[in-house]
Each structure stands twice: as C-alpha cells, then as structure tokens.
PDB file of N, CA and C in Angstrom:
ATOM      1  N   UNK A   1     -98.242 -70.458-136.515  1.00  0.00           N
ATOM      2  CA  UNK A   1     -98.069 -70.986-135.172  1.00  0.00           C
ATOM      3  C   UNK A   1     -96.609 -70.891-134.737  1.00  0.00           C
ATOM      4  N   UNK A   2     -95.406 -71.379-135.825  1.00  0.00           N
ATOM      5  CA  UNK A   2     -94.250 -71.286-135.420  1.00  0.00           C
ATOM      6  C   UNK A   2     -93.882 -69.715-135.185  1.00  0.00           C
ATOM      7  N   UNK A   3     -94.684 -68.996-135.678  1.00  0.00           N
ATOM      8  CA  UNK A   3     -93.668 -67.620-136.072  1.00  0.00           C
ATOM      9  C   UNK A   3     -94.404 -66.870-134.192  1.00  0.00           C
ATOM     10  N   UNK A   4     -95.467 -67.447-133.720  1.00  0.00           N
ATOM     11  CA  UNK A   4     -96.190 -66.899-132.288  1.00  0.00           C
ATOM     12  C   UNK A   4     -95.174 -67.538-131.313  1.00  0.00           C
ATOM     13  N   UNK A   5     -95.023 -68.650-131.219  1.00  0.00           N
ATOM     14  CA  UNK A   5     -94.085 -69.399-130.201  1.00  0.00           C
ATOM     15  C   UNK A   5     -92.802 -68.834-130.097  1.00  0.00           C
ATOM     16  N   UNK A   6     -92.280 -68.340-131.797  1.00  0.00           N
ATOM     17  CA  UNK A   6     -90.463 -67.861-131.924  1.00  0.00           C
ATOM     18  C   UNK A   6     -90.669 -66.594-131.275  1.00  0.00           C
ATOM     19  N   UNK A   7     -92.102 -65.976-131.126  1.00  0.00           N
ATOM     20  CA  UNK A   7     -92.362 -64.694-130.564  1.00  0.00           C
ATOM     21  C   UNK A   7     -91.647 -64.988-129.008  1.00  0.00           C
ATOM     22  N   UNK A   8     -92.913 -65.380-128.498  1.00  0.00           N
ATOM     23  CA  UNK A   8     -92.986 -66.182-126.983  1.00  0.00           C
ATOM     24  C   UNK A   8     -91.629 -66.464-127.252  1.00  0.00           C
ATOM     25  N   UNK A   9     -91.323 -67.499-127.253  1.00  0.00           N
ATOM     26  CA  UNK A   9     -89.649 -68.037-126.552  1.00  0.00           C
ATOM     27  C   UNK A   9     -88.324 -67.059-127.060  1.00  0.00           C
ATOM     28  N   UNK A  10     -88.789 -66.159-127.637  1.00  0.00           N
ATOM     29  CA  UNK A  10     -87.443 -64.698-127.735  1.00  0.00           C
ATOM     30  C   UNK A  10     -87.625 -63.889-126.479  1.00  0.00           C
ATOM     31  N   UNK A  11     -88.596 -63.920-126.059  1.00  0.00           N
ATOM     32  CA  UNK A  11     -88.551 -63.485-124.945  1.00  0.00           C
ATOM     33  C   UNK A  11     -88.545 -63.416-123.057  1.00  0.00           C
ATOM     34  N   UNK A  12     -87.913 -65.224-123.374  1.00  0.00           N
ATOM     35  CA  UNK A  12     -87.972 -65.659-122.166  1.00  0.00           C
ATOM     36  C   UNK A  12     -86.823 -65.660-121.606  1.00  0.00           C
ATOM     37  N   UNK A  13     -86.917 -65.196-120.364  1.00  0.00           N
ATOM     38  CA  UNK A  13     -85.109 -64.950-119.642  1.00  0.00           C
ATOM     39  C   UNK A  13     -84.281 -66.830-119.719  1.00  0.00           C
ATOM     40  N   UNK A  14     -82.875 -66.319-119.726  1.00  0.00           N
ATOM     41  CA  UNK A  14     -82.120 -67.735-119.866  1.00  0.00           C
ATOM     42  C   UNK A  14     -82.861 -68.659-118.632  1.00  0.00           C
ATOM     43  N   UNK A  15     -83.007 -68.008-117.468  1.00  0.00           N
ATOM     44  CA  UNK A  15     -83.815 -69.060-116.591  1.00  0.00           C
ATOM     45  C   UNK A  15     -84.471 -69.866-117.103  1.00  0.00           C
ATOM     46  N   UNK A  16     -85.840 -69.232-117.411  1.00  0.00           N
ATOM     47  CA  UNK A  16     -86.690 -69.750-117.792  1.00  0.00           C
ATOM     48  C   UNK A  16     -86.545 -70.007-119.218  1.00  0.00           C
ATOM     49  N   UNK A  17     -85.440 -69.954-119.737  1.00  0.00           N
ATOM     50  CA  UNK A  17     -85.093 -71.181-121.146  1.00  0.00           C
ATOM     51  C   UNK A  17     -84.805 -72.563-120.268  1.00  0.00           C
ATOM     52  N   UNK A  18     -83.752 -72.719-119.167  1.00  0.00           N
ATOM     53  CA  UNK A  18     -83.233 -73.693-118.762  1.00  0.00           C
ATOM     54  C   UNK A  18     -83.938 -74.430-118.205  1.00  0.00           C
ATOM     55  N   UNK A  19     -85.231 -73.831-116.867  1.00  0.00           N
ATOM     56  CA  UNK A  19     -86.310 -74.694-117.122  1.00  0.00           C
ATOM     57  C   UNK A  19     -86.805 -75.477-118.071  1.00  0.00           C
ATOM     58  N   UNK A  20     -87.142 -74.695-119.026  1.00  0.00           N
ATOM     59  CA  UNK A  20     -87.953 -75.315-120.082  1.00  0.00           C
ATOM     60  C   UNK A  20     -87.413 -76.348-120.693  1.00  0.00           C
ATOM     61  N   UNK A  21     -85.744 -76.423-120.794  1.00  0.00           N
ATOM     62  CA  UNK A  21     -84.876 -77.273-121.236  1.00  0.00           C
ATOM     63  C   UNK A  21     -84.873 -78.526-120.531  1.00  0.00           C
ATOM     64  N   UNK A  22     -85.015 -78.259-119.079  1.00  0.00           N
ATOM     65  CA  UNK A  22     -85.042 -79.168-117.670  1.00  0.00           C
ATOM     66  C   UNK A  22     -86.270 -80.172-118.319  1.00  0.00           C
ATOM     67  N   UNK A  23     -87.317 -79.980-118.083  1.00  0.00           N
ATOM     68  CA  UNK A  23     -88.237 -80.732-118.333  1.00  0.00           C
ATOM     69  C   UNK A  23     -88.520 -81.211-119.612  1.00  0.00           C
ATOM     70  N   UNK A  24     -87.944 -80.507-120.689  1.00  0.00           N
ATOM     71  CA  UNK A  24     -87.963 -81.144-122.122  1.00  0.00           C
ATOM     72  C   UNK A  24     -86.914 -82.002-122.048  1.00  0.00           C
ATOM     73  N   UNK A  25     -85.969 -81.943-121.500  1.00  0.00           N
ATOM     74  CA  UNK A  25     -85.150 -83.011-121.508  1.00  0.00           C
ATOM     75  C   UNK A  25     -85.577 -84.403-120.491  1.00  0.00           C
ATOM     76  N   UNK A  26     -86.149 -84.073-119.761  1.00  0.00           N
ATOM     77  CA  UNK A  26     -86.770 -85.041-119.122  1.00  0.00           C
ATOM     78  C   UNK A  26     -87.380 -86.448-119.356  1.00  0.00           C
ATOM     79  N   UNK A  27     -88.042 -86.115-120.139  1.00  0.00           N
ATOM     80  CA  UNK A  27     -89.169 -86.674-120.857  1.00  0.00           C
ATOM     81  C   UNK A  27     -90.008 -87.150-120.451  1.00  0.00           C
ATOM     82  N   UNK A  28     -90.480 -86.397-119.812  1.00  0.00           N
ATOM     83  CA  UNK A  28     -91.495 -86.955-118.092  1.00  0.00           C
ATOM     84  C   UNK A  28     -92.300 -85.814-117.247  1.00  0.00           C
ATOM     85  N   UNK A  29     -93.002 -86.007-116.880  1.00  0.00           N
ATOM     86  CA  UNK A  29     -93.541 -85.324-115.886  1.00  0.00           C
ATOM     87  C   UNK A  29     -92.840 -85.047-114.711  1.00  0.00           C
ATOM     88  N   UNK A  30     -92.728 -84.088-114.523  1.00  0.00           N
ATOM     89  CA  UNK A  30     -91.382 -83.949-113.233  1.00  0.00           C
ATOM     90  C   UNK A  30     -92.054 -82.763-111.665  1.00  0.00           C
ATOM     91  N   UNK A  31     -91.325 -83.001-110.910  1.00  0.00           N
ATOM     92  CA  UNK A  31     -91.816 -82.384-109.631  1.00  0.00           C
ATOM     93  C   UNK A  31     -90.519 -81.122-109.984  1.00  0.00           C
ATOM     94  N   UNK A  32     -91.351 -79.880-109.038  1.00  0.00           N
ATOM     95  CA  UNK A  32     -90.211 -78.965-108.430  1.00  0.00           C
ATOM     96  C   UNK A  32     -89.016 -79.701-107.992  1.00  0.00           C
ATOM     97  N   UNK A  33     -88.904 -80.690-107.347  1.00  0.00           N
ATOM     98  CA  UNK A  33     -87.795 -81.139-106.477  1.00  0.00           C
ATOM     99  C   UNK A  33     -87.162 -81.272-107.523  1.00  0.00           C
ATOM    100  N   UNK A  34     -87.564 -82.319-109.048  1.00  0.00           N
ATOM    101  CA  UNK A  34     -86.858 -82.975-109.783  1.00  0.00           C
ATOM    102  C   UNK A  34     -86.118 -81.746-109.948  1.00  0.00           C
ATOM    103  N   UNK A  35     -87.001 -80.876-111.045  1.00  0.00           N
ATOM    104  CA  UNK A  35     -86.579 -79.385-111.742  1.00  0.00           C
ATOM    105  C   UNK A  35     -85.311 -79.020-111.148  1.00  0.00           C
ATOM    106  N   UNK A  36     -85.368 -78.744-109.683  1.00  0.00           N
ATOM    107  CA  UNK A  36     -83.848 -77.916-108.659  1.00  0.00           C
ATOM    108  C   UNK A  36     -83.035 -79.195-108.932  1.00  0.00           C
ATOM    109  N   UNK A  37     -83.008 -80.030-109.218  1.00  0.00           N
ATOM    110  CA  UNK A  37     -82.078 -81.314-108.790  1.00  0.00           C
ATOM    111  C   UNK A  37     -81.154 -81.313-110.424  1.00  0.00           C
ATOM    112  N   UNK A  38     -82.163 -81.297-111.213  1.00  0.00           N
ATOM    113  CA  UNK A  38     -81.513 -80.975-112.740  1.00  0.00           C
ATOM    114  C   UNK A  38     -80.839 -79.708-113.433  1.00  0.00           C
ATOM    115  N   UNK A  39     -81.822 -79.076-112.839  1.00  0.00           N
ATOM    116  CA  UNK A  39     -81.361 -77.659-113.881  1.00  0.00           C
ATOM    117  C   UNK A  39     -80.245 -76.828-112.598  1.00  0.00           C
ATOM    118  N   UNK A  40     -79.932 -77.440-111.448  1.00  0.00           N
ATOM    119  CA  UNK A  40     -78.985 -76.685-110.570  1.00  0.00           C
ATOM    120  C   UNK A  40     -79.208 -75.050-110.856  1.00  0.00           C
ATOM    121  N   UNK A  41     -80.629 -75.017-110.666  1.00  0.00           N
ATOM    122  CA  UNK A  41     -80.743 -73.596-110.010  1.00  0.00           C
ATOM    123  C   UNK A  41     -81.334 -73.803-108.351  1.00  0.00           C
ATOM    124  N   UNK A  42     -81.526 -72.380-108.168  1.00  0.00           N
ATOM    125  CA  UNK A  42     -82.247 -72.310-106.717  1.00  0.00           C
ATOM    126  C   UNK A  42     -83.724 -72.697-106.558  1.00  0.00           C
ATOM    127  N   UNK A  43     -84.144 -73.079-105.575  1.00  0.00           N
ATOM    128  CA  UNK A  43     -85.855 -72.738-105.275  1.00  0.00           C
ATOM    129  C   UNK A  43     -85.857 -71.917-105.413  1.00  0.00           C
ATOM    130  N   UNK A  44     -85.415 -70.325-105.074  1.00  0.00           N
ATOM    131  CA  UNK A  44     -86.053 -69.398-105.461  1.00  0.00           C
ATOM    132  C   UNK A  44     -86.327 -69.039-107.354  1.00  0.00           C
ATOM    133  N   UNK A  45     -85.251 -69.001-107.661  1.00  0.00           N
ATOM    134  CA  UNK A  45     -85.083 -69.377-109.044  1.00  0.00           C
ATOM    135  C   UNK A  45     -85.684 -70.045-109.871  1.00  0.00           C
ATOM    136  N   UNK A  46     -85.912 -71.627-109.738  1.00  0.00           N
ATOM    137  CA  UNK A  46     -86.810 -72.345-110.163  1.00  0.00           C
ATOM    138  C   UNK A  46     -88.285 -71.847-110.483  1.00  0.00           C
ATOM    139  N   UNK A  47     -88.770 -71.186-109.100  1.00  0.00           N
ATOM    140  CA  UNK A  47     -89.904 -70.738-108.717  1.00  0.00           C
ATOM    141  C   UNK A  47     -89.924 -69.972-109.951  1.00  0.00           C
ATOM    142  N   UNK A  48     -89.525 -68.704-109.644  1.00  0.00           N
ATOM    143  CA  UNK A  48     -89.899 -67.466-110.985  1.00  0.00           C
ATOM    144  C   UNK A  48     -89.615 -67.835-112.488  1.00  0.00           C
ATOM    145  N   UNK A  49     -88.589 -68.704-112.523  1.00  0.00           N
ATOM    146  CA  UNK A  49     -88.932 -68.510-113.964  1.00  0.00           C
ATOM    147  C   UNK A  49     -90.059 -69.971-113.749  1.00  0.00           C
ATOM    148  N   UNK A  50     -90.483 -70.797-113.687  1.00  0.00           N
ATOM    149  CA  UNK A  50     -91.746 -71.618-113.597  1.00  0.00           C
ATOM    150  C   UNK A  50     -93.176 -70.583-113.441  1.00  0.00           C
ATOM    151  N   UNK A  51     -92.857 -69.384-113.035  1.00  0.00           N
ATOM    152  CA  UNK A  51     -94.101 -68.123-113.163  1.00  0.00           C
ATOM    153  C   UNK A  51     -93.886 -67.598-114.345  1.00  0.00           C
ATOM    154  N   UNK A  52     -92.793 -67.699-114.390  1.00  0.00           N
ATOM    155  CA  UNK A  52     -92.440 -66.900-115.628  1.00  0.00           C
ATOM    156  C   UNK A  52     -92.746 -67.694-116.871  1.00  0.00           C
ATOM    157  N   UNK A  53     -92.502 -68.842-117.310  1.00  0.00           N
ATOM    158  CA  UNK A  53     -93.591 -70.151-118.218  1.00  0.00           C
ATOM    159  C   UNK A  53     -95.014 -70.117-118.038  1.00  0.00           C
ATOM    160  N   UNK A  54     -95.643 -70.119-116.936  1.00  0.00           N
ATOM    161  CA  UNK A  54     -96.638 -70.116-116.833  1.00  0.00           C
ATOM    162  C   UNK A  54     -97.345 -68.932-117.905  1.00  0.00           C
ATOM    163  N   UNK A  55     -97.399 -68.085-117.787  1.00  0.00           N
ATOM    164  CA  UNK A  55     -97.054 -66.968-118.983  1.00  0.00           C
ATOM    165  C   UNK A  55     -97.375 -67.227-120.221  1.00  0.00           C
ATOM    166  N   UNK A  56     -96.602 -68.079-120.353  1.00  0.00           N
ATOM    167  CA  UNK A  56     -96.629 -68.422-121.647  1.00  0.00           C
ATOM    168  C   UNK A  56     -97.545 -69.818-122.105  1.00  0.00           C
ATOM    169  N   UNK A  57     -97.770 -70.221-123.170  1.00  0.00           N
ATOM    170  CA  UNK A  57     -98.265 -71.793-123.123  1.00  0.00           C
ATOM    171  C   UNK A  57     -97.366 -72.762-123.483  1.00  0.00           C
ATOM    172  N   UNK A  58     -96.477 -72.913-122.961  1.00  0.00           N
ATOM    173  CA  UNK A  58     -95.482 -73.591-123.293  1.00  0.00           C
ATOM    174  C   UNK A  58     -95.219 -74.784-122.324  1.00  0.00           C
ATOM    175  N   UNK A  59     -95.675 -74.587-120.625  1.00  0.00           N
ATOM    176  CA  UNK A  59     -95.663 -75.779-119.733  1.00  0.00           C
ATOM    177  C   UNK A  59     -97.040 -75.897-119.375  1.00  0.00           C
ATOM    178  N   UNK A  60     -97.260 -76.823-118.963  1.00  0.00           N
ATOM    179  CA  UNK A  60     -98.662 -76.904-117.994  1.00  0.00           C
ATOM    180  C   UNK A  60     -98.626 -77.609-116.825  1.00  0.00           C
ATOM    181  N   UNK A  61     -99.686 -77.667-115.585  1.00  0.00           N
ATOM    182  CA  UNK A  61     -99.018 -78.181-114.450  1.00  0.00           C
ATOM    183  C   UNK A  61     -99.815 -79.024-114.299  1.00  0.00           C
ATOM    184  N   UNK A  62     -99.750 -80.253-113.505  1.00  0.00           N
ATOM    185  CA  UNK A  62    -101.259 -80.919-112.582  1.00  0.00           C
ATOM    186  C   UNK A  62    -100.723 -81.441-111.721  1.00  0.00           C
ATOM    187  N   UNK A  63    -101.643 -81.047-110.321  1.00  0.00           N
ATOM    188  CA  UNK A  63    -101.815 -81.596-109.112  1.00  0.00           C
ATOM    189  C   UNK A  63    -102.182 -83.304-108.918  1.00  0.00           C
ATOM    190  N   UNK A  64    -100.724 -83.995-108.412  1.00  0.00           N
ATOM    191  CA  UNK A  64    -100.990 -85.565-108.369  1.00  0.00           C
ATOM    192  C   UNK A  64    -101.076 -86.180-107.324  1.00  0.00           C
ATOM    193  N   UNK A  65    -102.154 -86.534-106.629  1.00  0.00           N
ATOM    194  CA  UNK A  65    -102.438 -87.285-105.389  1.00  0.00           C
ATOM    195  C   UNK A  65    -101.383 -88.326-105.118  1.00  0.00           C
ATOM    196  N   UNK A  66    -101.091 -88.692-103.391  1.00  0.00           N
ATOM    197  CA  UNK A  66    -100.408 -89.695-103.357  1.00  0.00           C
ATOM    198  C   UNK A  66    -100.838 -89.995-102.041  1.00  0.00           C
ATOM    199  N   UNK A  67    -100.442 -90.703-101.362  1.00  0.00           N
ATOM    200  CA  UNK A  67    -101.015 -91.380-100.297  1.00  0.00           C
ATOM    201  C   UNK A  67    -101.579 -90.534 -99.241  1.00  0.00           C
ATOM    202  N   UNK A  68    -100.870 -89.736 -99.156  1.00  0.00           N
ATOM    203  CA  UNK A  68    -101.199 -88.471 -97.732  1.00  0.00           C
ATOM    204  C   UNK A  68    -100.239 -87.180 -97.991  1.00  0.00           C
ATOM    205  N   UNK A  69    -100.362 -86.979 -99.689  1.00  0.00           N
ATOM    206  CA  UNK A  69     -99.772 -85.781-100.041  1.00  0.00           C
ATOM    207  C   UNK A  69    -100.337 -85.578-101.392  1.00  0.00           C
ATOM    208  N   UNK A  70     -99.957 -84.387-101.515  1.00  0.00           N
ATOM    209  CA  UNK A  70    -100.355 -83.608-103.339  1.00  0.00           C
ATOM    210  C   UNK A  70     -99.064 -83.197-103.740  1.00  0.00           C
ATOM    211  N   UNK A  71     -98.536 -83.333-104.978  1.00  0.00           N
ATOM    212  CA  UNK A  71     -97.650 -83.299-105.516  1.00  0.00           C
ATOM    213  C   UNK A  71     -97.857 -82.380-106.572  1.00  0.00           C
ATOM    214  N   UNK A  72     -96.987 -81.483-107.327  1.00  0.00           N
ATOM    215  CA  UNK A  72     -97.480 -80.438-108.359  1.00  0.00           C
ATOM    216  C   UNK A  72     -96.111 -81.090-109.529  1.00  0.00           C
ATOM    217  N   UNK A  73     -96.929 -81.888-110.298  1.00  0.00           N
ATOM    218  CA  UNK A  73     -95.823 -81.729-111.403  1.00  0.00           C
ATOM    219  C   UNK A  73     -96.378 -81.209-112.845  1.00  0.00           C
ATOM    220  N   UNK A  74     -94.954 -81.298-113.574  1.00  0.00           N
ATOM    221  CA  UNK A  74     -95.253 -80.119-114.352  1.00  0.00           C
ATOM    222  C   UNK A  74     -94.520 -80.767-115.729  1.00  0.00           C
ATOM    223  N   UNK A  75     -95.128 -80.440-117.000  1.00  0.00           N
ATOM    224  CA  UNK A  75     -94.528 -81.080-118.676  1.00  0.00           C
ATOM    225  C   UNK A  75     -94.810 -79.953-119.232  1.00  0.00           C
ATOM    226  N   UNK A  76     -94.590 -80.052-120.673  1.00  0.00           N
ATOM    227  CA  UNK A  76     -94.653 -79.526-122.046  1.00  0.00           C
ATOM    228  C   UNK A  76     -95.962 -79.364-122.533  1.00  0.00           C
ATOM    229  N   UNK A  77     -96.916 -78.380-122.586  1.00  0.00           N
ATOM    230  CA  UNK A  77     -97.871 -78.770-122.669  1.00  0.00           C
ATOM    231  C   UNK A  77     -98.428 -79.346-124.272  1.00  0.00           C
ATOM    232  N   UNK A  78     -99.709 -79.657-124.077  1.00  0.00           N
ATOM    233  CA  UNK A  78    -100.149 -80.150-125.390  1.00  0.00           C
ATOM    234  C   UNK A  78     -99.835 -79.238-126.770  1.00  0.00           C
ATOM    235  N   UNK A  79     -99.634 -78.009-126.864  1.00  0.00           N
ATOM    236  CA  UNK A  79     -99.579 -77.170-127.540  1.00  0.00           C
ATOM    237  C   UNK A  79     -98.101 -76.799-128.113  1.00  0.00           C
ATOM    238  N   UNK A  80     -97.297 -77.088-127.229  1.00  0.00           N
ATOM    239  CA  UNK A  80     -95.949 -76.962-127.155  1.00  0.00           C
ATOM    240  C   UNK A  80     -95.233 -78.159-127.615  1.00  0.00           C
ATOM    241  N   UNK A  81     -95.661 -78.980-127.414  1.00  0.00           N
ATOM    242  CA  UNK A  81     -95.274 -80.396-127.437  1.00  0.00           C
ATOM    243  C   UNK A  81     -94.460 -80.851-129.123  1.00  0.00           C
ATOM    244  N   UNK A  82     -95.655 -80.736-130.001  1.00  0.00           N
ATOM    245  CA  UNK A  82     -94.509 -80.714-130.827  1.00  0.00           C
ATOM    246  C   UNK A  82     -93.355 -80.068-131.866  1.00  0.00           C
ATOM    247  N   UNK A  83     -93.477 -78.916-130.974  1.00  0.00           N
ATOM    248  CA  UNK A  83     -92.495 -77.967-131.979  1.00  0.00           C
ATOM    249  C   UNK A  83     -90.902 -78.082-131.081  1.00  0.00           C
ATOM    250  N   UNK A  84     -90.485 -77.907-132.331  1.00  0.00           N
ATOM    251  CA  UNK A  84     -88.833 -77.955-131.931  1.00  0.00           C
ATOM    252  C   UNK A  84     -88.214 -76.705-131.582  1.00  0.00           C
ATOM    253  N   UNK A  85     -88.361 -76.911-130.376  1.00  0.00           N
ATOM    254  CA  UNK A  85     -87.900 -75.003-129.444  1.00  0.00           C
ATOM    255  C   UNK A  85     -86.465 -74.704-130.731  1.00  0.00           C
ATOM    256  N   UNK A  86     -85.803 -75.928-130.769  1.00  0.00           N
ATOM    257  CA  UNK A  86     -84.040 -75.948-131.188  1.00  0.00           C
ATOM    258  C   UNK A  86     -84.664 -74.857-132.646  1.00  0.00           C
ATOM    259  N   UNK A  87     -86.020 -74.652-133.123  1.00  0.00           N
ATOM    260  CA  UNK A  87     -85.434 -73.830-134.232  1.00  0.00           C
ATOM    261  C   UNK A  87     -86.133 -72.267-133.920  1.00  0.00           C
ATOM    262  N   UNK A  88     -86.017 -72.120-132.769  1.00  0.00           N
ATOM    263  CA  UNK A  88     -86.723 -70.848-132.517  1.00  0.00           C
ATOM    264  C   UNK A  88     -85.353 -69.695-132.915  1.00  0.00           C
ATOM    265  N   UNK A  89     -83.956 -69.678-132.659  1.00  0.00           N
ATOM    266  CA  UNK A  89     -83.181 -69.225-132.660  1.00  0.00           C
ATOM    267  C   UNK A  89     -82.205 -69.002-131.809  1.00  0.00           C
ATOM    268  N   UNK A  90     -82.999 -69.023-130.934  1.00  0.00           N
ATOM    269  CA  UNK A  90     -81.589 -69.107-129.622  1.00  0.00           C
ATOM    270  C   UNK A  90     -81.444 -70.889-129.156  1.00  0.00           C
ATOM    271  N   UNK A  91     -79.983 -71.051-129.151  1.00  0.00           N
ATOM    272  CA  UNK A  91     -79.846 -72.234-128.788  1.00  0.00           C
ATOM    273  C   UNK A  91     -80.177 -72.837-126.875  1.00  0.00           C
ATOM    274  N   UNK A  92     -80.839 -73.761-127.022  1.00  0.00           N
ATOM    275  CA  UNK A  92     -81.761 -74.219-125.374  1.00  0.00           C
ATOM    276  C   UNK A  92     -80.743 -75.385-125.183  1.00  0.00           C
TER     277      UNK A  92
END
C-alpha cells in the first residue's frame, strides 16, 4: 500500500503537494475559500491542482447544505488518512 501511494504522490506537481499540505494541515474539512486563504495560491490554481488530487485517492469531496446554499468541502480521504505523506520522500 505504502510503496502505491509513494507511487501516486512522486508524481504530483508542487501545487498539488501544497494543497494536499493545506488541508492536512488543517485538520478539518475545509471549503475552496478556506484552501485560497491558506495555501496563498490562486483560484485558478487551487482549482487544478484540486483536479489534479482528484486523480488520485488521496482527497475526497462532499457537498454540505446550509441554509440557502451548497458548499463543496473537501479532507483526506479515508484511504489516505493514515499514512504519513512526510515518508513518501519529498518533503510536504
């Protein structure tokens, strides 16, 4: 399992390491808004590499109702959750 993931995460652009960092550091379920607010990238930016995770199984998303809106936030998914990215090789 570790040696498929060190696959997967060797090959994810620094973006989409820093995402991934964004919300693992989090420790929370977080919105796009949060994501741009932390990881000081762009919306556009944010966007692709968050396509670019998707990709992989490493985040997962769910749609969260709120009074008179839908919200898309996004974690670590179950699968991902407990491995320690820190020993994949590149430092996150």
């Amino acid at each position: 399992l570790d040696f498929c993931l060190t696959n997967v995460y060797e090959k994810l652009s620094k973006g989409a390491i820093s995402v991934l960092k964004t919300i693992r550091a989090s420790r929370k379920k977080v919105t796009n808004a949060e994501i741009i607010y932390l990881s000081d990238l762009t919306p556009l930016e944010v966007r692709k590499n968050l396509i670019e995770l998707f990709r992989t199984t490493l985040i997962s998303r769910m749609i969260q109702d709120g009074n008179n809106y839908e919200d898309v936030i996004y974690f670590i998914s179950d699968f991902a959750n407990g491995i320690s990215l820190s020993s994949f090789g590149k430092e996150i």
